[in-house]
PDB file of N, CA and C in Angstrom:
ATOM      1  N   UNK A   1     -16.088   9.948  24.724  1.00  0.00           N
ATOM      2  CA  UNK A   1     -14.798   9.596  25.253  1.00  0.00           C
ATOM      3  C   UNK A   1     -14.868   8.262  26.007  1.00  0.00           C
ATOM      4  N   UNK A   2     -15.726   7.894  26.908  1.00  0.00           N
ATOM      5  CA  UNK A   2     -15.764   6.650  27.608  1.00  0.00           C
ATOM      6  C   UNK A   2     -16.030   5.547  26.451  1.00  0.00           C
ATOM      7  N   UNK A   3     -16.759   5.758  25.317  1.00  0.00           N
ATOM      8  CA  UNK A   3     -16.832   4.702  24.614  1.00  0.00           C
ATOM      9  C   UNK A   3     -15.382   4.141  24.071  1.00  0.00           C
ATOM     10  N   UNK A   4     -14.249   4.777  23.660  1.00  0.00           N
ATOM     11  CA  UNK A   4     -13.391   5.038  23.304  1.00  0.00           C
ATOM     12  C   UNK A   4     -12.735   4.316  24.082  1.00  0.00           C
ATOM     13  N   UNK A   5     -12.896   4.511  25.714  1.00  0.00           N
ATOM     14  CA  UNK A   5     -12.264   3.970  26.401  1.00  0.00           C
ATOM     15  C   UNK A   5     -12.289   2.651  26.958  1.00  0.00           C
ATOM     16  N   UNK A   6     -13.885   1.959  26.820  1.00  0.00           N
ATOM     17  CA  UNK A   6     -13.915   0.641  26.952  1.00  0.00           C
ATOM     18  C   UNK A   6     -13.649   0.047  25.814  1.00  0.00           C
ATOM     19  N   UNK A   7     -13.742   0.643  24.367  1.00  0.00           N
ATOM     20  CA  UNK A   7     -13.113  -0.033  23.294  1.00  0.00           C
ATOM     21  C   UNK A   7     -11.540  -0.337  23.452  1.00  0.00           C
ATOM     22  N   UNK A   8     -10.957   0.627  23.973  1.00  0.00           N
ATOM     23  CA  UNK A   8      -9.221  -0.055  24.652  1.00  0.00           C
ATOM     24  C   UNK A   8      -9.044  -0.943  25.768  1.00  0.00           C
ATOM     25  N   UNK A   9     -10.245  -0.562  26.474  1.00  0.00           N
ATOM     26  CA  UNK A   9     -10.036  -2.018  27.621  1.00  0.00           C
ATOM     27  C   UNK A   9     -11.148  -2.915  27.363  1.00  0.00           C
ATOM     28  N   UNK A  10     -11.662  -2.863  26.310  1.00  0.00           N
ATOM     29  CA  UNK A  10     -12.172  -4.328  25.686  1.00  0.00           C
ATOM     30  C   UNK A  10     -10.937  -5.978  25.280  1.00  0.00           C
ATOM     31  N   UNK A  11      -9.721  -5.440  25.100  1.00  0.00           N
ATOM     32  CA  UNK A  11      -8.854  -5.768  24.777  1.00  0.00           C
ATOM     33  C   UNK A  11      -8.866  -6.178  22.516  1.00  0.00           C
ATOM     34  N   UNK A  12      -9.489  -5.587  22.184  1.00  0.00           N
ATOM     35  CA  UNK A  12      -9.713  -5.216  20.608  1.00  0.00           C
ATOM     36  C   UNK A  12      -8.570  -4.781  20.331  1.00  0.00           C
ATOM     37  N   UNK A  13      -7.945  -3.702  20.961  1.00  0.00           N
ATOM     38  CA  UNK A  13      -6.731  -3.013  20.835  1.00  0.00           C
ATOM     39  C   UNK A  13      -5.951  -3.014  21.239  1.00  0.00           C
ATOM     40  N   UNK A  14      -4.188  -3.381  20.446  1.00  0.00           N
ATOM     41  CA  UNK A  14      -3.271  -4.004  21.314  1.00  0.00           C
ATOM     42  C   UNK A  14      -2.367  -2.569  21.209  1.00  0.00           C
ATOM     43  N   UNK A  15      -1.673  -2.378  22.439  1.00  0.00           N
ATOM     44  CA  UNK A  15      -1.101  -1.441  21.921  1.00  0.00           C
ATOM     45  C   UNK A  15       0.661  -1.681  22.301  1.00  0.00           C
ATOM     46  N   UNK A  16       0.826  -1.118  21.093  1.00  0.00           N
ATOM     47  CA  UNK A  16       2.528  -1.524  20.877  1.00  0.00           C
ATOM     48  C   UNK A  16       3.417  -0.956  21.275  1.00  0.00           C
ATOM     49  N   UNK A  17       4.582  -1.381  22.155  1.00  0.00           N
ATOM     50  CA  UNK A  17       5.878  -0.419  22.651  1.00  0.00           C
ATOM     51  C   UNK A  17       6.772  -0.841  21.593  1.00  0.00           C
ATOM     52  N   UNK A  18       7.692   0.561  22.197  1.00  0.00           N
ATOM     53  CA  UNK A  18       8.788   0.362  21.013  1.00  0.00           C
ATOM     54  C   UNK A  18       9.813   0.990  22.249  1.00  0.00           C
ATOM     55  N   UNK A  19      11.047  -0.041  21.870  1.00  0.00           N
ATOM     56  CA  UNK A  19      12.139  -0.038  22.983  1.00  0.00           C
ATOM     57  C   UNK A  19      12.996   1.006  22.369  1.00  0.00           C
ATOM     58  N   UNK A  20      14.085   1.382  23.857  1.00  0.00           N
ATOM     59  CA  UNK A  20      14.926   2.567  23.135  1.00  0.00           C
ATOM     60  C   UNK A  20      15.469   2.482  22.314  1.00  0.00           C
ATOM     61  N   UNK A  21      16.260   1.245  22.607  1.00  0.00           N
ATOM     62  CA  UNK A  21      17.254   1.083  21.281  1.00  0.00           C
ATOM     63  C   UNK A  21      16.537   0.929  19.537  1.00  0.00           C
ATOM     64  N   UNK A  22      15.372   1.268  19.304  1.00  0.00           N
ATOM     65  CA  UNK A  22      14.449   1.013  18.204  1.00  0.00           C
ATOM     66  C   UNK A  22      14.017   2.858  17.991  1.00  0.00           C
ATOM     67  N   UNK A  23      14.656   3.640  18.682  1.00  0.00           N
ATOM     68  CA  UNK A  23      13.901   5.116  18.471  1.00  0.00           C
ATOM     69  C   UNK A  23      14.408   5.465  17.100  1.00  0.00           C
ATOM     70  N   UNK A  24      16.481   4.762  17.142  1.00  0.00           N
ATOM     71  CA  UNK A  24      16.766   5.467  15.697  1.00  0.00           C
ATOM     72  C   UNK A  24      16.222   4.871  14.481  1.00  0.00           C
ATOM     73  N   UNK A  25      15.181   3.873  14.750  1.00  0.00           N
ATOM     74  CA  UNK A  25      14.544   3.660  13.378  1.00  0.00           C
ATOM     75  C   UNK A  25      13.149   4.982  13.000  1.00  0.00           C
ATOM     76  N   UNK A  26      12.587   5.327  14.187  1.00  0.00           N
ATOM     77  CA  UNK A  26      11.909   6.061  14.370  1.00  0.00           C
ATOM     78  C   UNK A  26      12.294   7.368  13.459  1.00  0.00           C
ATOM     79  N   UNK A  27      13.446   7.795  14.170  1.00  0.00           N
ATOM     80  CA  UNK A  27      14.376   8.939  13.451  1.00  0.00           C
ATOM     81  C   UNK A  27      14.787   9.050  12.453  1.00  0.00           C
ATOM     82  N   UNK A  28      14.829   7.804  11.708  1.00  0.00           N
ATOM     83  CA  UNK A  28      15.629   7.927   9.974  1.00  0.00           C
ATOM     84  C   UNK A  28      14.181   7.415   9.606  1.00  0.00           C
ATOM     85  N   UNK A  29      12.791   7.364   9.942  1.00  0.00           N
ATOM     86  CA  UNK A  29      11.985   7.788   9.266  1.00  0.00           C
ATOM     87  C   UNK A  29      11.162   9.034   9.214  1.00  0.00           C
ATOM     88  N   UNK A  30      11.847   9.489  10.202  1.00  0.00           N
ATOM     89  CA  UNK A  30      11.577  11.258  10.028  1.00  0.00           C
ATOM     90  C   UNK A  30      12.367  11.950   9.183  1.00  0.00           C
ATOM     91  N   UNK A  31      13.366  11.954   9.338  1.00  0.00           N
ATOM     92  CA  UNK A  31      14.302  12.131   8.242  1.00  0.00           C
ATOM     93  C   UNK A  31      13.705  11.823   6.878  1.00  0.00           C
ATOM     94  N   UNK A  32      14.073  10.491   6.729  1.00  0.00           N
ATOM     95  CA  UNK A  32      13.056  10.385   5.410  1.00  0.00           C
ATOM     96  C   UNK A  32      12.157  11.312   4.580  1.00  0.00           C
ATOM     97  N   UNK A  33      11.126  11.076   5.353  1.00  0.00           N
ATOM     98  CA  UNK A  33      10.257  12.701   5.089  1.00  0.00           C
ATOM     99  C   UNK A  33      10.304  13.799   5.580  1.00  0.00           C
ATOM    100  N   UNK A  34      11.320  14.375   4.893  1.00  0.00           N
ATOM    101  CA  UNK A  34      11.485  15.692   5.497  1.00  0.00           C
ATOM    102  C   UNK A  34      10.869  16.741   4.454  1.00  0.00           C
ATOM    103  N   UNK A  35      10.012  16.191   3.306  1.00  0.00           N
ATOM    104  CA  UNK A  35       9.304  17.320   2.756  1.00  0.00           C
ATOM    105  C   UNK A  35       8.071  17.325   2.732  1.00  0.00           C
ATOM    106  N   UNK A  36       7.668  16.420   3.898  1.00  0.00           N
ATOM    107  CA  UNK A  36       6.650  16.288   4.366  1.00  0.00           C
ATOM    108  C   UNK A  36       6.691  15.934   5.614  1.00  0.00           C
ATOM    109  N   UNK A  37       7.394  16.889   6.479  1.00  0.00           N
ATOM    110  CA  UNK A  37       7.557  16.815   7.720  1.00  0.00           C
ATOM    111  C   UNK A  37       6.702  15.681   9.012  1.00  0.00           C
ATOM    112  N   UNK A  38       7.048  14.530   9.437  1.00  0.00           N
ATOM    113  CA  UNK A  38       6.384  13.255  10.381  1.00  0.00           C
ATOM    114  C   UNK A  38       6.733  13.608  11.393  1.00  0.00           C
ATOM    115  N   UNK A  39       5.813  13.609  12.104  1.00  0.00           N
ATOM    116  CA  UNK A  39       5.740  13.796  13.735  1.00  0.00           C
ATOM    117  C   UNK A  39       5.972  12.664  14.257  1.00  0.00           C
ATOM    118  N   UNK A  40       6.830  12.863  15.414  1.00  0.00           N
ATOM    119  CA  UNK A  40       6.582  11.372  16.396  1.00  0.00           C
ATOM    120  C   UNK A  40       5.743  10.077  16.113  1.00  0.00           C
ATOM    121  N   UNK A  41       4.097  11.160  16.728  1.00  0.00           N
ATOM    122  CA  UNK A  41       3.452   9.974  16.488  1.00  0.00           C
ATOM    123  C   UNK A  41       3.403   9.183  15.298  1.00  0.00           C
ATOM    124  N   UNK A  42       3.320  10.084  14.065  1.00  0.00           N
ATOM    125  CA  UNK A  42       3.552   9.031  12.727  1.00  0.00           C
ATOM    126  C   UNK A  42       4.594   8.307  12.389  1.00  0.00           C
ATOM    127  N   UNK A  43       5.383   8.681  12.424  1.00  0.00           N
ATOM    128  CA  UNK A  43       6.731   7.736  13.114  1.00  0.00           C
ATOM    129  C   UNK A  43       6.583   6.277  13.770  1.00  0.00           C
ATOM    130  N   UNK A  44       6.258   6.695  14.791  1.00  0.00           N
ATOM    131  CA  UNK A  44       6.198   5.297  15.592  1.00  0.00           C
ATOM    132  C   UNK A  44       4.925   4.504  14.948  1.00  0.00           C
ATOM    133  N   UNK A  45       3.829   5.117  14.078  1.00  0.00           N
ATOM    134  CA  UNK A  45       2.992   4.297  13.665  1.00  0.00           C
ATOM    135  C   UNK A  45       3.783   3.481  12.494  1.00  0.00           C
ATOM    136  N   UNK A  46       4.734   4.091  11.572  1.00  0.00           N
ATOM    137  CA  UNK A  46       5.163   3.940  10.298  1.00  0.00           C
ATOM    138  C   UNK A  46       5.855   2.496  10.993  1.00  0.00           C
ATOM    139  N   UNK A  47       6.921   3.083  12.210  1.00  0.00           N
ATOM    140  CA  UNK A  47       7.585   1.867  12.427  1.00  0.00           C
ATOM    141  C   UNK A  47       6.911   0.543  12.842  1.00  0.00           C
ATOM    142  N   UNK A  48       5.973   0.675  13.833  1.00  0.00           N
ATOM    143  CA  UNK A  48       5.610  -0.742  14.332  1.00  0.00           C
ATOM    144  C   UNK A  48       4.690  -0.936  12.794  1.00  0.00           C
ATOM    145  N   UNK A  49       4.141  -0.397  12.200  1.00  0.00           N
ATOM    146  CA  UNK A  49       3.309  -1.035  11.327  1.00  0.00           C
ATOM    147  C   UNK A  49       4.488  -2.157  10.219  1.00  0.00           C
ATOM    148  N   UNK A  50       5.854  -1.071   9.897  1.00  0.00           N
ATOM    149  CA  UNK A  50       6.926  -2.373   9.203  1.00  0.00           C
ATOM    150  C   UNK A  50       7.297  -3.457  10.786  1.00  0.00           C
ATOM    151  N   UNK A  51       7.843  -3.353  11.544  1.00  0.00           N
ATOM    152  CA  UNK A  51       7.838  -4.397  12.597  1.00  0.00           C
ATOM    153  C   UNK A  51       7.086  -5.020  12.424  1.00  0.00           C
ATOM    154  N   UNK A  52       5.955  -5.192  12.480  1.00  0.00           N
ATOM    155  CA  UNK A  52       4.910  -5.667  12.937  1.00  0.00           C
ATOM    156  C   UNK A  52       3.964  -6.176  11.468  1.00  0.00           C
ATOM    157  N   UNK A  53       4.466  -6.312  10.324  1.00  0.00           N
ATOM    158  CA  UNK A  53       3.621  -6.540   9.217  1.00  0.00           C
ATOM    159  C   UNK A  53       2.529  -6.366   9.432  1.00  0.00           C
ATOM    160  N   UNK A  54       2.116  -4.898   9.951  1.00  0.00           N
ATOM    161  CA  UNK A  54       0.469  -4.554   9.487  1.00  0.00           C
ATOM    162  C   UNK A  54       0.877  -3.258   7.961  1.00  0.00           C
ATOM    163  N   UNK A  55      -0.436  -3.435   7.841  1.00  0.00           N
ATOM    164  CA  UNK A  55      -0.478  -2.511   6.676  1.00  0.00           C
ATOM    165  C   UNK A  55      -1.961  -1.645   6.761  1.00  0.00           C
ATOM    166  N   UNK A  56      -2.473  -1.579   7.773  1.00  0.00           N
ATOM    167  CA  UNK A  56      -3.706  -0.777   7.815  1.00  0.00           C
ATOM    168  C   UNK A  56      -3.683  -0.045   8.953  1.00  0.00           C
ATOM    169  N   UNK A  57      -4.204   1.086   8.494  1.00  0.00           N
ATOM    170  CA  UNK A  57      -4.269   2.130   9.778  1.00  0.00           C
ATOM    171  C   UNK A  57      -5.085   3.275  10.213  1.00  0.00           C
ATOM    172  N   UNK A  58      -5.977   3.476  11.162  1.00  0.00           N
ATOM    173  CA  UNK A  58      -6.892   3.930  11.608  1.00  0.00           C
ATOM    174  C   UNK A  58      -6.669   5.056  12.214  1.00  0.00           C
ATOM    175  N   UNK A  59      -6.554   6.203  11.107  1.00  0.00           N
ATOM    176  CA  UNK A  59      -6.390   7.532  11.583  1.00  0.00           C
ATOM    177  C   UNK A  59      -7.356   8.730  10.480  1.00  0.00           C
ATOM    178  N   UNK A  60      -7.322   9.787  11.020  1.00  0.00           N
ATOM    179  CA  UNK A  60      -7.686  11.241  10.458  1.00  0.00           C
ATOM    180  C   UNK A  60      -7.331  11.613   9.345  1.00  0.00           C
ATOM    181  N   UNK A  61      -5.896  11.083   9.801  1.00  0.00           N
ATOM    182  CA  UNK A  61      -4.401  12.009   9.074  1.00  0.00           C
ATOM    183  C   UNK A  61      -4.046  11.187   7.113  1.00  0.00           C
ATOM    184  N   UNK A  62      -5.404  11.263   6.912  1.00  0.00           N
ATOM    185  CA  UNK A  62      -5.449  10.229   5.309  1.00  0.00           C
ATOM    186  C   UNK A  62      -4.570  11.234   4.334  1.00  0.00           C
ATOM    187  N   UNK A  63      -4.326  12.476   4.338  1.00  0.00           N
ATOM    188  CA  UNK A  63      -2.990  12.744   3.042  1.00  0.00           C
ATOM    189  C   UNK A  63      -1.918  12.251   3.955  1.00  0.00           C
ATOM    190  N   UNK A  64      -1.206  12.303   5.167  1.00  0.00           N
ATOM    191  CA  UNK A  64       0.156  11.833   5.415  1.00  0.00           C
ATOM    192  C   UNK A  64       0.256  10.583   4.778  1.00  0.00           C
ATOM    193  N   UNK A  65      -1.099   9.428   5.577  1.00  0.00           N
ATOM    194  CA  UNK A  65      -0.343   8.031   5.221  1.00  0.00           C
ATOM    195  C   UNK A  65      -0.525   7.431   3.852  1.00  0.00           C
ATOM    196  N   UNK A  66      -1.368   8.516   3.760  1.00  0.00           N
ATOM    197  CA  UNK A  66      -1.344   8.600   1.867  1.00  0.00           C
ATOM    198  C   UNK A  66      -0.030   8.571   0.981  1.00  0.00           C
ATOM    199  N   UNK A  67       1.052   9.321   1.896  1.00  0.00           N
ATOM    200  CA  UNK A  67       2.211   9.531   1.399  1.00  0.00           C
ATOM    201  C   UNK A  67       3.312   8.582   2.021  1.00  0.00           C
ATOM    202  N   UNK A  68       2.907   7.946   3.317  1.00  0.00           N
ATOM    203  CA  UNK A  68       3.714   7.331   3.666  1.00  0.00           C
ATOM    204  C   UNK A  68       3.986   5.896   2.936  1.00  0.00           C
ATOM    205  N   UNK A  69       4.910   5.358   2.892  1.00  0.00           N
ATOM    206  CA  UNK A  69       5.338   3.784   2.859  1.00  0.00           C
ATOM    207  C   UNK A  69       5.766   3.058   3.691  1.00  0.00           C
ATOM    208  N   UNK A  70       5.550   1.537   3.590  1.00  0.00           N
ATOM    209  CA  UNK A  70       5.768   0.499   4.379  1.00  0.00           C
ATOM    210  C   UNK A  70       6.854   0.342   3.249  1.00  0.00           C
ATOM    211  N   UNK A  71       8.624   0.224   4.022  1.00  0.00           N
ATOM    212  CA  UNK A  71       9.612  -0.369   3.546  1.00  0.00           C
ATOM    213  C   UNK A  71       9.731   0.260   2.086  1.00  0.00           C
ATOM    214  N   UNK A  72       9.195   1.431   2.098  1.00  0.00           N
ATOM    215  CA  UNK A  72       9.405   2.502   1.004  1.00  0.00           C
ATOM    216  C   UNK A  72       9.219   1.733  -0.619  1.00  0.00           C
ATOM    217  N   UNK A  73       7.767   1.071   0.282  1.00  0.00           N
ATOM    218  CA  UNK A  73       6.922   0.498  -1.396  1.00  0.00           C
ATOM    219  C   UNK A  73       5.625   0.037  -1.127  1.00  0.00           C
ATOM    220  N   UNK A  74       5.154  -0.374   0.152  1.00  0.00           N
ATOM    221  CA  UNK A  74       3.900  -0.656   0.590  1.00  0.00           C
ATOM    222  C   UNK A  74       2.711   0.423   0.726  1.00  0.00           C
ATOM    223  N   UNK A  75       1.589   0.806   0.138  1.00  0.00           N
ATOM    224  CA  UNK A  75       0.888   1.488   0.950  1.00  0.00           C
ATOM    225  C   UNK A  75       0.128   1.092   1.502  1.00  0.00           C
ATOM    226  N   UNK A  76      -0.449   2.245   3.006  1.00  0.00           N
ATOM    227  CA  UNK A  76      -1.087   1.829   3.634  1.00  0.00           C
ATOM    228  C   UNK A  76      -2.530   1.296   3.374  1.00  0.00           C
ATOM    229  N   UNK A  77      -3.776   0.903   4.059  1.00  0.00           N
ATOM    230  CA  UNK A  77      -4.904   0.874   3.560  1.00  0.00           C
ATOM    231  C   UNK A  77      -5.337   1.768   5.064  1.00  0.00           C
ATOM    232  N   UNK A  78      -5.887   3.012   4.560  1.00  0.00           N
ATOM    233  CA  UNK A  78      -6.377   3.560   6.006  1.00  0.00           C
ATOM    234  C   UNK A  78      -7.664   3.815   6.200  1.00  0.00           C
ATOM    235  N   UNK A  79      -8.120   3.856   6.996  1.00  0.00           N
ATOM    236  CA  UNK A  79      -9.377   3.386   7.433  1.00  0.00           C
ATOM    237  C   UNK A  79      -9.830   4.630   8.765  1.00  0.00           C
ATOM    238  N   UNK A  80     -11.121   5.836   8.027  1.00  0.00           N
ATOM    239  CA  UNK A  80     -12.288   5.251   7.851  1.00  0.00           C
ATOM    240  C   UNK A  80     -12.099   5.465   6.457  1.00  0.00           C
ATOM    241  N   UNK A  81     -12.530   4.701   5.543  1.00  0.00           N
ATOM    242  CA  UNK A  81     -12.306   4.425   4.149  1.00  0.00           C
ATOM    243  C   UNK A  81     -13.020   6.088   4.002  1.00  0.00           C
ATOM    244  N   UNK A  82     -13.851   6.072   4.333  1.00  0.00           N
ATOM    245  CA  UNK A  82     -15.065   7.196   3.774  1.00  0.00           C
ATOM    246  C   UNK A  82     -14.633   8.642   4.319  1.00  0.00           C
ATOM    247  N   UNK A  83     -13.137   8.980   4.356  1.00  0.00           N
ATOM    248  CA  UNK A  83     -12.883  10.024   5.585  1.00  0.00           C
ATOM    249  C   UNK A  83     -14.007  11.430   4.697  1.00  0.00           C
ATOM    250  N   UNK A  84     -13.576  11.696   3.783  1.00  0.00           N
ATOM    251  CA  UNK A  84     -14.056  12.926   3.058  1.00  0.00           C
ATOM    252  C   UNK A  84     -15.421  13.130   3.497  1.00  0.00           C
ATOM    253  N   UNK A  85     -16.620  11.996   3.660  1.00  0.00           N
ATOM    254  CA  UNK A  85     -17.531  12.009   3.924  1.00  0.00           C
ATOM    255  C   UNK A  85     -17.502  12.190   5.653  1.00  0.00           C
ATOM    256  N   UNK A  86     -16.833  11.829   6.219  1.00  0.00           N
ATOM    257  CA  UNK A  86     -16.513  11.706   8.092  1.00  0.00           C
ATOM    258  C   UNK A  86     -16.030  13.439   8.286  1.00  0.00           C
ATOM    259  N   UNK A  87     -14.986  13.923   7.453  1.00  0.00           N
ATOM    260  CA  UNK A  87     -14.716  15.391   7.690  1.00  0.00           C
ATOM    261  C   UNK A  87     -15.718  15.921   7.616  1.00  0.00           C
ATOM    262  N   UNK A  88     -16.195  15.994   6.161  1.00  0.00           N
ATOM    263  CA  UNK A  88     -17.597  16.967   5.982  1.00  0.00           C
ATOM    264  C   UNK A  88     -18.509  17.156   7.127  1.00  0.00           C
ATOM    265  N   UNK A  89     -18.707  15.567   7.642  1.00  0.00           N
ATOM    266  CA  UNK A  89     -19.991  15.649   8.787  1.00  0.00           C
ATOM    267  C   UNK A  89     -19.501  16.547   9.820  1.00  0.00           C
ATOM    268  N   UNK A  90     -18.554  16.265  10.628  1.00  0.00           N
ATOM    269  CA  UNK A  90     -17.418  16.841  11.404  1.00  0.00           C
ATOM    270  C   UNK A  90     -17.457  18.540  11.286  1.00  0.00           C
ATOM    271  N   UNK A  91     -17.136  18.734   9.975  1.00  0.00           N
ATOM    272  CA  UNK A  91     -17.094  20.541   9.938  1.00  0.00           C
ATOM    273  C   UNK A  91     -18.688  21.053  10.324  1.00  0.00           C
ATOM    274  N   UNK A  92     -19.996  20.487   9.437  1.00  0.00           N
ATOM    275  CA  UNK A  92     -20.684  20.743   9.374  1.00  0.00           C
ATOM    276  C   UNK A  92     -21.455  20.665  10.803  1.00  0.00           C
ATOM    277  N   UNK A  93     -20.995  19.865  11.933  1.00  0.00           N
ATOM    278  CA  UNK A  93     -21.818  19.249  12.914  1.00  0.00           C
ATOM    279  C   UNK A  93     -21.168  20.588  13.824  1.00  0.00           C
ATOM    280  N   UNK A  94     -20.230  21.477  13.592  1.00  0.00           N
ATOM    281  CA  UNK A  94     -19.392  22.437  14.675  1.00  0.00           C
ATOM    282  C   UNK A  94     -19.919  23.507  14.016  1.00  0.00           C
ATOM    283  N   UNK A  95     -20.680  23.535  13.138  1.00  0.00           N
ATOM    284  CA  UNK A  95     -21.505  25.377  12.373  1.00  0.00           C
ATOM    285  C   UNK A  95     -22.744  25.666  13.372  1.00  0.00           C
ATOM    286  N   UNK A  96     -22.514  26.917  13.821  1.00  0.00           N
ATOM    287  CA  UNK A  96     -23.486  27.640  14.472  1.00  0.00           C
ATOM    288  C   UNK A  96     -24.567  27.672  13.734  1.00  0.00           C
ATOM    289  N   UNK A  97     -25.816  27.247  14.564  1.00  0.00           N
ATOM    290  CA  UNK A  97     -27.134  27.303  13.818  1.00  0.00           C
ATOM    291  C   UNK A  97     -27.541  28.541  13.633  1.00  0.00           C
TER     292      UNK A  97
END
């Protein structure tokens, strides 16, 4: 956890607000996917990533943004490229010896 945490106050990582009047973009991309139900947080990633012309994104969650679009034609590139191999370790590292 502390590594984590000087990697955010390294300044590496910028982190983005999003003003009120910008939530109902938030909201008609929940909407959007509603058969694949988006949480908040993916939401606000979906949005600043179109704001903000990024297109890469550093999460867990590789079937959502698998499904998601930038401007409902971009996909993302998400990153850790290798998740399948990162889960596996992950399940395997929490098995009782």
């Amino acid at each position: 956890m502390e590594a984590a945490w000087r990697f955010v106050r390294s300044g590496a990582l910028v982190l983005g607000t999003i003003e009120h009047a910008e939530l109902q973009h938030v909201h008609g991309l929940m909407l959007r996917y509603w058969d694949r139900p988006m949480d908040f947080a993916d939401g606000t990633l979906v949005y600043l990533a179109k704001r903000e012309f990024l297109s890469v994104i550093l999460t867990v969650d590789h079937a959502d943004f698998a499904t998601y679009r930038i401007e409902r034609k971009r996909q993302f590139r998400v990153l850790p490229a290798n998740h399948r191999n990162l889960n596996q370790s992950l399940r395997s590292s929490h098995l009782p010896n």
